[in-house]
Protein backbone atom coordinates (compact mmCIF):
# COMPACT_ATOMS: atom_id res chain seq x y z
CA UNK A 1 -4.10 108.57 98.47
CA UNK A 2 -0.40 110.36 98.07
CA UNK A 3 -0.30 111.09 101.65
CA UNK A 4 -1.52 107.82 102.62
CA UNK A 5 1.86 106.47 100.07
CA UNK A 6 3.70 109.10 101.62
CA UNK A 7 2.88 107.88 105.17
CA UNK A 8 3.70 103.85 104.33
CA UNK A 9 6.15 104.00 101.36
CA UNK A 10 9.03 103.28 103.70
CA UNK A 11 7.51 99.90 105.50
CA UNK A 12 6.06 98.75 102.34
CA UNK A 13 7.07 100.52 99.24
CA UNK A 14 5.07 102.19 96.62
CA UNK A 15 4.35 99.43 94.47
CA UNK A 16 2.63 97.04 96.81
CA UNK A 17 0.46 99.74 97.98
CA UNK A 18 -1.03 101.19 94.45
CA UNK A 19 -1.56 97.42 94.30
CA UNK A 20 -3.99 97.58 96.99
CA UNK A 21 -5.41 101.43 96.06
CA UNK A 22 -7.09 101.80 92.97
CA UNK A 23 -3.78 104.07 91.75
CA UNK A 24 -0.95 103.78 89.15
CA UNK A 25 2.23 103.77 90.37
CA UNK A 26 2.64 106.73 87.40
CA UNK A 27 -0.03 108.37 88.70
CA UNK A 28 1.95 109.05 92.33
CA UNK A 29 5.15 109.84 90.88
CA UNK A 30 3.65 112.33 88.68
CA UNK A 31 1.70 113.97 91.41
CA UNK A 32 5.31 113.93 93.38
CA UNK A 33 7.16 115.50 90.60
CA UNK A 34 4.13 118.27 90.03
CA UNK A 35 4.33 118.84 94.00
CA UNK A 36 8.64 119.28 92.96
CA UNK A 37 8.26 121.39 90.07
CA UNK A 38 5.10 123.30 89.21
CA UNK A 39 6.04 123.81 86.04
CA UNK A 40 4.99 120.17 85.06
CA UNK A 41 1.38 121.09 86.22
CA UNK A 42 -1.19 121.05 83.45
CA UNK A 43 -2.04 124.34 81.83
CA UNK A 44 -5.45 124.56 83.31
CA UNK A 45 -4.23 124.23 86.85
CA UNK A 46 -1.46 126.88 86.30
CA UNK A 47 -4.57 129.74 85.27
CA UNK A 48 -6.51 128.22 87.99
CA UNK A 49 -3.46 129.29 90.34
CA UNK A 50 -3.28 132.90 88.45
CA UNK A 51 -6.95 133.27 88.53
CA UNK A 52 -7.56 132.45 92.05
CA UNK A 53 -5.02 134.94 92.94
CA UNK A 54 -7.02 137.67 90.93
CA UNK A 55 -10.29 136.23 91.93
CA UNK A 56 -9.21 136.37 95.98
CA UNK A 57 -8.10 140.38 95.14
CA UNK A 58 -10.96 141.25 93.40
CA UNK A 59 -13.75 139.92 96.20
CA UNK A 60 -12.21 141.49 99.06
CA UNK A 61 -11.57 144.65 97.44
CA UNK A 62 -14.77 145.07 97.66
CA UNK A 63 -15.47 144.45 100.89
CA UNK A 64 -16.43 140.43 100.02
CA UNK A 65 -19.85 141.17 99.42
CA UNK A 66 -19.68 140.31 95.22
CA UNK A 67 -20.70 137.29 93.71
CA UNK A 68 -19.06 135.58 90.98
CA UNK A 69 -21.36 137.71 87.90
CA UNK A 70 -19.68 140.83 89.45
CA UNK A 71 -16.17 139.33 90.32
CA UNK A 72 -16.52 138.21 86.40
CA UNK A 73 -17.73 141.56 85.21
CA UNK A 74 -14.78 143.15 87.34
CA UNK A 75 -12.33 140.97 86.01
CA UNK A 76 -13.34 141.55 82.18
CA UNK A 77 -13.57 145.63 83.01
CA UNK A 78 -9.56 144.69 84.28
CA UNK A 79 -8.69 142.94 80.55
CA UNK A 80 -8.62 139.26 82.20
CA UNK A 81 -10.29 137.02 79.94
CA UNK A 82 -11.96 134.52 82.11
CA UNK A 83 -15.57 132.25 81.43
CA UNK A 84 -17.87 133.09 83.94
CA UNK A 85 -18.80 129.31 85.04
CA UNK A 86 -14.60 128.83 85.43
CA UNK A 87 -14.84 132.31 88.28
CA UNK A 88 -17.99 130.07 89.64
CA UNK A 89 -15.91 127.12 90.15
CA UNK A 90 -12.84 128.79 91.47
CA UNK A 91 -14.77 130.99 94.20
CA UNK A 92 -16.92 127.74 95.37
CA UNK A 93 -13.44 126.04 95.27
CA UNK A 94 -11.99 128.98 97.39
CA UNK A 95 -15.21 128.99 99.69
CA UNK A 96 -16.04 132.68 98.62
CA UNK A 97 -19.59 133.96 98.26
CA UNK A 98 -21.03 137.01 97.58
CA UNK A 99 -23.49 138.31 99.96
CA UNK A 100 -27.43 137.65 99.82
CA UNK A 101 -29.88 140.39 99.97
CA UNK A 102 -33.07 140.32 101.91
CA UNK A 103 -33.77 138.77 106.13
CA UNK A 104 -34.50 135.53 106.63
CA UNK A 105 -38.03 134.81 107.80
CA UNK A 106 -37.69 132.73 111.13
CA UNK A 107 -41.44 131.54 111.10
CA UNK A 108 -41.27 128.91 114.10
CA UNK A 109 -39.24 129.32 117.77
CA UNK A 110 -38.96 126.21 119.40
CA UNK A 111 -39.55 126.30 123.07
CA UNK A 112 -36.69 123.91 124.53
CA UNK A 113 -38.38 123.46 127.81
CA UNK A 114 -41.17 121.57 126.26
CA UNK A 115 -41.52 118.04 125.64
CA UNK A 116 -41.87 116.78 121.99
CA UNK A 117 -44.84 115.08 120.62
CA UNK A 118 -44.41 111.26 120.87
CA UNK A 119 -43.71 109.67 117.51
CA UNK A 120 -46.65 107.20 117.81
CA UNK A 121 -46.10 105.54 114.80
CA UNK A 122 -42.62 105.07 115.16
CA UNK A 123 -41.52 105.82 111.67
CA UNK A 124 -43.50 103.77 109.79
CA UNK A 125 -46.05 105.35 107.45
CA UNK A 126 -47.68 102.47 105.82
CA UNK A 127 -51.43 101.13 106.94
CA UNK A 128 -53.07 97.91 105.93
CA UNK A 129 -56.24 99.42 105.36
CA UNK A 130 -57.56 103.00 104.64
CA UNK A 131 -58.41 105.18 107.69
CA UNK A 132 -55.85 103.19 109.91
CA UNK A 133 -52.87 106.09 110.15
CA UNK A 134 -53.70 109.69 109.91
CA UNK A 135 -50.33 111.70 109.70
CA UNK A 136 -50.26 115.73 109.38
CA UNK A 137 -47.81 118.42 108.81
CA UNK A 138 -47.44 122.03 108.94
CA UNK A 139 -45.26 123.84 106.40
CA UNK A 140 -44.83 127.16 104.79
CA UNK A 141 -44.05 128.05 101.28
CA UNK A 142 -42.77 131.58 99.84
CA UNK A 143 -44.56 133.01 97.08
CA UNK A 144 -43.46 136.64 95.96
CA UNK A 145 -45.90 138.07 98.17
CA UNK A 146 -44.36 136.92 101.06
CA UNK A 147 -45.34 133.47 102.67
CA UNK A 148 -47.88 131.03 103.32
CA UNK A 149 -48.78 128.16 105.33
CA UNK A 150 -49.73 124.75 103.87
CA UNK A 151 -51.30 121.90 106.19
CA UNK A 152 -50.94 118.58 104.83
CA UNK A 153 -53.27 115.31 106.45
C-alpha cells in the first residue's frame, strides 16, 4: 500500500488515498520515517536484520544443505541466543531450506502422445439413484516399507 501512496501522493495527496485504503495516514508516515532512519524500527525487526545476516552465513557455510534444527544448533554452539521456531521463520522468510534425504519415487510416466480418457461425467459426481455413476481411482500410499497401491470404486 506505501508504494501504491508513493506512486499517487503527488496527483492526490496522502490523505484522500488512506481514505480509500484501509490505512492510517500514521501508519504511512511511520513506515516512511522507518524506511529514513532504521533506528526507529521495532526491536524485533532490528534482530530479525542481525539474525538473518547470521542465519544466511551459517547455511551456506555449509554448503546450504542444513535445516533450521542444525542452523539453530550451529548458532547456539557460536553463543547466539536465538528460539528455534524464530531461525524457522527467518529461513522460510529468506527462502532457505535444508536439503531432504532419500529419491523421490516417480510411480506413473505419462505418455504425451496419447489421448486422455474422456471425462464422461463431466464433473459432476452426484447420481439420483444408486448404481447410476460408477467412478474409480488409482492411487498409491507410502508406508515405511516402501509403497502401495490403493484402488478406489
Amino acid at each position: 500500500m506505501t508504494t501504491f501512496i508513493d506512486a499517487h501522493r503527488e496527483e492526490y495527496g496522502v490523505e484522500p488515498i488512506c481514505e480509500v485504503l484501509p490505512i492510517a495516514p500514521s501508519t504511512y508516515y511511520e513506515r516512511k520515517a522507518r524506511e529514513r532512519d532504521p533506528s526507529r524500527l521495532p526491536e524485533r525487526a532490528r534482530r530479525d536484520a542481525a539474525l538473518s545476516e547470521e542465519i544466511q552465513r551459517v547455511w551456506e557455510e555449509n554448503r546450504k544443505v542444513y535445516g533450521a534444527r542444525k542452523v539453530w544448533r550451529k548458532l547456539r554452539r557460536e553463543g547466539i541466543t536465538v528460539a528455534r521456531c524464530t531461525v524457522e521463520r527467518l529461513m522460510r522468510g529468506m527462502g532457505l531450506a535444508g536439503a531432504v534425504r532419500g529419491k523421490r519415487i516417480r510411480t506413473t510416466i505419462p505418455e504425451e502422445a496419447l489421448a486422455r480418457p474422456a471425462d464422461l461425467v463431466e464433473r459432476d459426481f452426484t447420481a439420483s439413484r444408486p448404481n447410476e455413476l460408477w467412478v474409480a481411482d488409482l492411487t498409491y500410499v507410502t508406508t515405511w516399507s516402501g509403497f502401495v497401491y490403493a484402488a478406489f470404486v
